[in-house]
Protein backbone atom coordinates (compact mmCIF):
# COMPACT_ATOMS: atom_id res chain seq x y z
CA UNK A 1 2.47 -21.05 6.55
CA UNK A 2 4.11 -21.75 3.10
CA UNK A 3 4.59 -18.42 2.07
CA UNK A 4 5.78 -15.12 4.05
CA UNK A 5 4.17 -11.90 2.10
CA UNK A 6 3.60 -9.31 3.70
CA UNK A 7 1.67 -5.95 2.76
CA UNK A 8 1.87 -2.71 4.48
CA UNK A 9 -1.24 -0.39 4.60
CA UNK A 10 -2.41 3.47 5.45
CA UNK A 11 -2.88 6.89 4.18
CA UNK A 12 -0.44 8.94 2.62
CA UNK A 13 1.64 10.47 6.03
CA UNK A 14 1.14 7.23 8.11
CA UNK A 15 4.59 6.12 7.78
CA UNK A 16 4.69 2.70 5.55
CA UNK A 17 7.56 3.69 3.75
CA UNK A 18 9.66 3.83 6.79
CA UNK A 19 8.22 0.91 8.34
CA UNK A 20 8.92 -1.00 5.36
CA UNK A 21 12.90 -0.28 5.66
CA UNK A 22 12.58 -0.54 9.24
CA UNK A 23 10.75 -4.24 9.42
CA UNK A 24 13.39 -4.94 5.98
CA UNK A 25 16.81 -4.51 8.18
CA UNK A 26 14.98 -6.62 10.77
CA UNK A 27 14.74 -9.62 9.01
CA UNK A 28 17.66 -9.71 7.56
CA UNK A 29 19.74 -8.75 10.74
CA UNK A 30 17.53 -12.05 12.03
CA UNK A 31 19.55 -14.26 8.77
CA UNK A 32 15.40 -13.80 6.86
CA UNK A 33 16.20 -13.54 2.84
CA UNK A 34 13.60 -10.52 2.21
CA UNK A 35 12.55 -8.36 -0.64
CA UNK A 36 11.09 -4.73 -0.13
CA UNK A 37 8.76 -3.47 -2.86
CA UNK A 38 5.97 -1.33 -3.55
CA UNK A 39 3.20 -0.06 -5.37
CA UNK A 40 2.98 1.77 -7.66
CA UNK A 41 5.53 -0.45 -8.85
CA UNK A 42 9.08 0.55 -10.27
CA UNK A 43 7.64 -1.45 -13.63
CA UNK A 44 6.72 0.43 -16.62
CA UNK A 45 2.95 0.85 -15.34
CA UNK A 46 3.56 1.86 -12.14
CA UNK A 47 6.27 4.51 -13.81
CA UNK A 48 3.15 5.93 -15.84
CA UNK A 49 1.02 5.81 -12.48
CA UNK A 50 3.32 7.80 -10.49
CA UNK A 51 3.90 10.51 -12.77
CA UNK A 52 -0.19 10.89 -13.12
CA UNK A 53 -0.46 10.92 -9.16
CA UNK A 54 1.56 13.56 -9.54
CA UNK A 55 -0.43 15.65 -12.47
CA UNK A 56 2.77 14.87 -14.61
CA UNK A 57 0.33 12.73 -17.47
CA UNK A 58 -2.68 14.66 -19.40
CA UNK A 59 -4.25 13.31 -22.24
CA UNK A 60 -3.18 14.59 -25.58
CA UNK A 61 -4.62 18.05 -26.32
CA UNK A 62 -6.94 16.36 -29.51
CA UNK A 63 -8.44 14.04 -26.75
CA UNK A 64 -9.36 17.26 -24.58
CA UNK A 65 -5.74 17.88 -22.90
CA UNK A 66 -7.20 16.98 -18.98
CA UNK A 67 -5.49 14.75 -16.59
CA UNK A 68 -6.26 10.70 -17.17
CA UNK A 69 -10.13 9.66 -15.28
CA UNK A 70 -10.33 7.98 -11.70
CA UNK A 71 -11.39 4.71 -13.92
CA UNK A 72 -8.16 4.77 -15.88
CA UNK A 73 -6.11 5.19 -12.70
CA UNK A 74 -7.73 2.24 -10.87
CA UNK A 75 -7.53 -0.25 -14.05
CA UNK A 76 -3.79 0.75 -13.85
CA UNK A 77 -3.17 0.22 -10.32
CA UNK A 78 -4.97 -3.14 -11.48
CA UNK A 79 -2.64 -3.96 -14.21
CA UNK A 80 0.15 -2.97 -12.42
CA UNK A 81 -0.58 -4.90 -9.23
CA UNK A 82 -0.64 -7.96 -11.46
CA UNK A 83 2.51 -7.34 -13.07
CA UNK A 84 4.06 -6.85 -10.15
CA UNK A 85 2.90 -10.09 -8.39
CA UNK A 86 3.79 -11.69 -11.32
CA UNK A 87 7.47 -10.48 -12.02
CA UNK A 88 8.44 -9.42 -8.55
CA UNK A 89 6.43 -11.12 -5.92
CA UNK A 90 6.13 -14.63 -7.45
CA UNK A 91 9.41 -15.15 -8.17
CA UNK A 92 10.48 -14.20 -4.71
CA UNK A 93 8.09 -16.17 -2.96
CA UNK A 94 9.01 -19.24 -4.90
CA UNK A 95 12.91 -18.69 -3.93
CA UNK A 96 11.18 -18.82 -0.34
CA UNK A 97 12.18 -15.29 0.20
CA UNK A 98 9.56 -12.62 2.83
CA UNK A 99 8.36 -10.14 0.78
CA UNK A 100 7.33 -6.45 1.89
CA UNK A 101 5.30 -4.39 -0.20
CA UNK A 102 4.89 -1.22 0.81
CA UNK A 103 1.01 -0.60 -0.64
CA UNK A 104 -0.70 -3.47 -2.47
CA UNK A 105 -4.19 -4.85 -2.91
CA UNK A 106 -6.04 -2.80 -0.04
CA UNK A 107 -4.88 0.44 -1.36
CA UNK A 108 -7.13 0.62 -4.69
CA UNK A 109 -9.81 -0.78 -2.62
CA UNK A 110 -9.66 2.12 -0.18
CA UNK A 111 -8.38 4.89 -2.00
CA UNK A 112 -10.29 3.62 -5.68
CA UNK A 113 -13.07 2.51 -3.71
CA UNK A 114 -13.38 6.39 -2.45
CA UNK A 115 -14.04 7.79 -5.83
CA UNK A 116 -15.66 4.89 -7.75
CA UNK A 117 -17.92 1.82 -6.87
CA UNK A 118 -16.30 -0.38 -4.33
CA UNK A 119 -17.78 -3.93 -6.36
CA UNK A 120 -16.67 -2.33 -8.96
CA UNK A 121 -12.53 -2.22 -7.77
CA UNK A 122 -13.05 -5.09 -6.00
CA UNK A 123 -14.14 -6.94 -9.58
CA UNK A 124 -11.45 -5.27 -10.87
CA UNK A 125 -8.61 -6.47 -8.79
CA UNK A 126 -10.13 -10.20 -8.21
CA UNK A 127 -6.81 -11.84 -9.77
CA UNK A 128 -4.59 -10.50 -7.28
CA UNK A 129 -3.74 -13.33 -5.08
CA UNK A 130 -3.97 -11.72 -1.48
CA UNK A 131 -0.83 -11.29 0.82
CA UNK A 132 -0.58 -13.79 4.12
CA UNK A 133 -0.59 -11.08 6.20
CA UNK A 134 -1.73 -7.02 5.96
CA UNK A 135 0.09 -4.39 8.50
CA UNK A 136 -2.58 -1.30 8.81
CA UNK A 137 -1.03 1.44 9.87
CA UNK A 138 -3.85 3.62 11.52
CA UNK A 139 -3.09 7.32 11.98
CA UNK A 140 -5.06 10.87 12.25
CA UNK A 141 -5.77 12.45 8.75
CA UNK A 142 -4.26 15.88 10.24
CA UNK A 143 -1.40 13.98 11.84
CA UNK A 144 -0.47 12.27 8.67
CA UNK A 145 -1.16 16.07 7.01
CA UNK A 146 1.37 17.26 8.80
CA UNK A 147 3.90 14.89 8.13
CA UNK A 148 3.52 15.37 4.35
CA UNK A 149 3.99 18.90 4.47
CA UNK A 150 6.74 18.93 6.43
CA UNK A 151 8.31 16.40 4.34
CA UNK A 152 7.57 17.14 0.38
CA UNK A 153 7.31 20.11 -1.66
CA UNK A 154 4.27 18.74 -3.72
CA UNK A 155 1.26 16.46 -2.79
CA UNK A 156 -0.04 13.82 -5.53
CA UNK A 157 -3.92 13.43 -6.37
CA UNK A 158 -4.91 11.78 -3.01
CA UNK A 159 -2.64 14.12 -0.58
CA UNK A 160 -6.26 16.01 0.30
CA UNK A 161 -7.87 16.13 3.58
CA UNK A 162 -11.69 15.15 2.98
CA UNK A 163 -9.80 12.54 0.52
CA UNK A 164 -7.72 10.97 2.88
CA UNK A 165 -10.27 10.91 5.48
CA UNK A 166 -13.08 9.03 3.08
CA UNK A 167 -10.00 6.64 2.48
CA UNK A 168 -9.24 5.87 6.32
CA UNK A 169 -13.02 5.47 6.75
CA UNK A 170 -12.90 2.77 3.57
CA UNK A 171 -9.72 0.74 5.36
CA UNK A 172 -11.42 0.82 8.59
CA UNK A 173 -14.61 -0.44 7.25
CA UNK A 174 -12.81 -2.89 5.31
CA UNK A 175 -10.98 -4.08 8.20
CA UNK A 176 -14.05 -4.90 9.99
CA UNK A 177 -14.58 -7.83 7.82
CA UNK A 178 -14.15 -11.36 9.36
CA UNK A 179 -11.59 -13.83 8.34
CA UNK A 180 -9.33 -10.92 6.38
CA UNK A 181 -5.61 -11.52 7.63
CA UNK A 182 -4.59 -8.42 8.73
CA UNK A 183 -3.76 -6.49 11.76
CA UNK A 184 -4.91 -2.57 12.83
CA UNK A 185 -1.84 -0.82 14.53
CA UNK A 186 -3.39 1.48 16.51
CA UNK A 187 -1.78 5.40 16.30
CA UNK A 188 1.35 5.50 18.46
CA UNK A 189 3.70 8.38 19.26
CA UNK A 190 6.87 7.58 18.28
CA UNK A 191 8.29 5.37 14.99
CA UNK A 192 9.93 3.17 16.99
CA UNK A 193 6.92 2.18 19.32
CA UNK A 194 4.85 1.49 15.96
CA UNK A 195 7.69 -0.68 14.53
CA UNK A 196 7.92 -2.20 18.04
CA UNK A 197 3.86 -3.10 17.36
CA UNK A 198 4.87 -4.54 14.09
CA UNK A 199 7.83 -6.68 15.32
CA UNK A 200 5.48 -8.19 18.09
CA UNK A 201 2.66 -9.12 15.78
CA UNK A 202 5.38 -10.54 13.03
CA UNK A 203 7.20 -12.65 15.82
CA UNK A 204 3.85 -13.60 16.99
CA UNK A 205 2.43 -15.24 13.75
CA UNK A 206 5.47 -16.81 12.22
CA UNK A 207 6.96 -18.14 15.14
CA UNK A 208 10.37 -15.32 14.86
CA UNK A 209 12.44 -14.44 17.94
């Protein structure tokens, strides 16, 4: 396999943040040159997304003062994602490094894909070139819950029960598809065991010990 990107999936509360770090330090303790990013991106659009995930951008009072649509929000995780790939991932792949993102492609098309037409994101998004391999973290909407509150002071746009569980229905039915490269962790009780999961399937499928 030429290239060695790799894209980290779930709701909000299943833990790809940590897992990120976690499968970062492994590689590189193992001598693997690896870059960690995510999505939203730290670029300029993904700056503007995260601040209207969390209510922080409204339109200006003269265009009606509300918060910005579900289609604006997906056409900017689109434009971001392509930035992105194109100033962060690209280069990085070309200097033959791994590269985590922590949320890419899958993410519009399950959380987007919740709110708007699913052809519709998946049109959208169709000049994102697709990672080599896709880490699903699969976890209970309550258990995931949980973990937010216990961890944040504030939930974004998506951070809503029957929201997160229409989005865990969209991965899983996305996941179902043949020939996608990507891998369903099943929920485990401890972080470790779930990195543990991860490890095994990396090793597995590019030949690490």
């Amino acid at each position: 396999m030429g290239t060695r990107f790799l894209a980290l999936e779930g709701i909000d509360g299943a833990g790809t943040t940590t897992q990120s770090r976690l499968l970062h330090d492994w590689l590189a303790a193992r001598g693997q040159p690896v870059l960690t990013t995510r999505e939203p991106s730290d670029g300029p659009i993904g700056t503007v997304l995260r601040h209207a995930m969390g209510g922080r951008v409204r339109l200006p009072e003269v265009a009606g003062g509300g918060f910005l649509t579900s289609e604006t929000i997906a056409l900017l995780f689109a434009a971001d994602r392509l930035d992105h790939y194109e100033s962060e991932i690209r280069p990085a792949l070309a200097k033959g490094l791994w590269v985590i993102s922590d949320r890419y492609l899958d993410s519009s098309l399950a959380y987007q894909g919740s709110m708007l037409s699913p052809d519709w994101v998946e049109t959208i998004n169709r000049f994102a070139p697709p990672p080599d391999l896709t880490l699903y973290l699969d976890v209970d909407v309550d258990v995931a819950l949980g973990r937010i509150s216990s961890t944040r002071t504030g939930t974004d746009l998506f951070e809503k029960r029957d929201v997160l569980v229409r989005v865990r229905e969209n991965y899983l039915r996305l996941y179902e598809q043949p020939d996608r490269p990507v891998r369903v962790i099943a929920p485990l009780p401890s972080v470790k065991e779930t990195f543990q999961a991860m490890v095994d399937i990396v090793s597995g499928m590019f030949d690490l010990s």
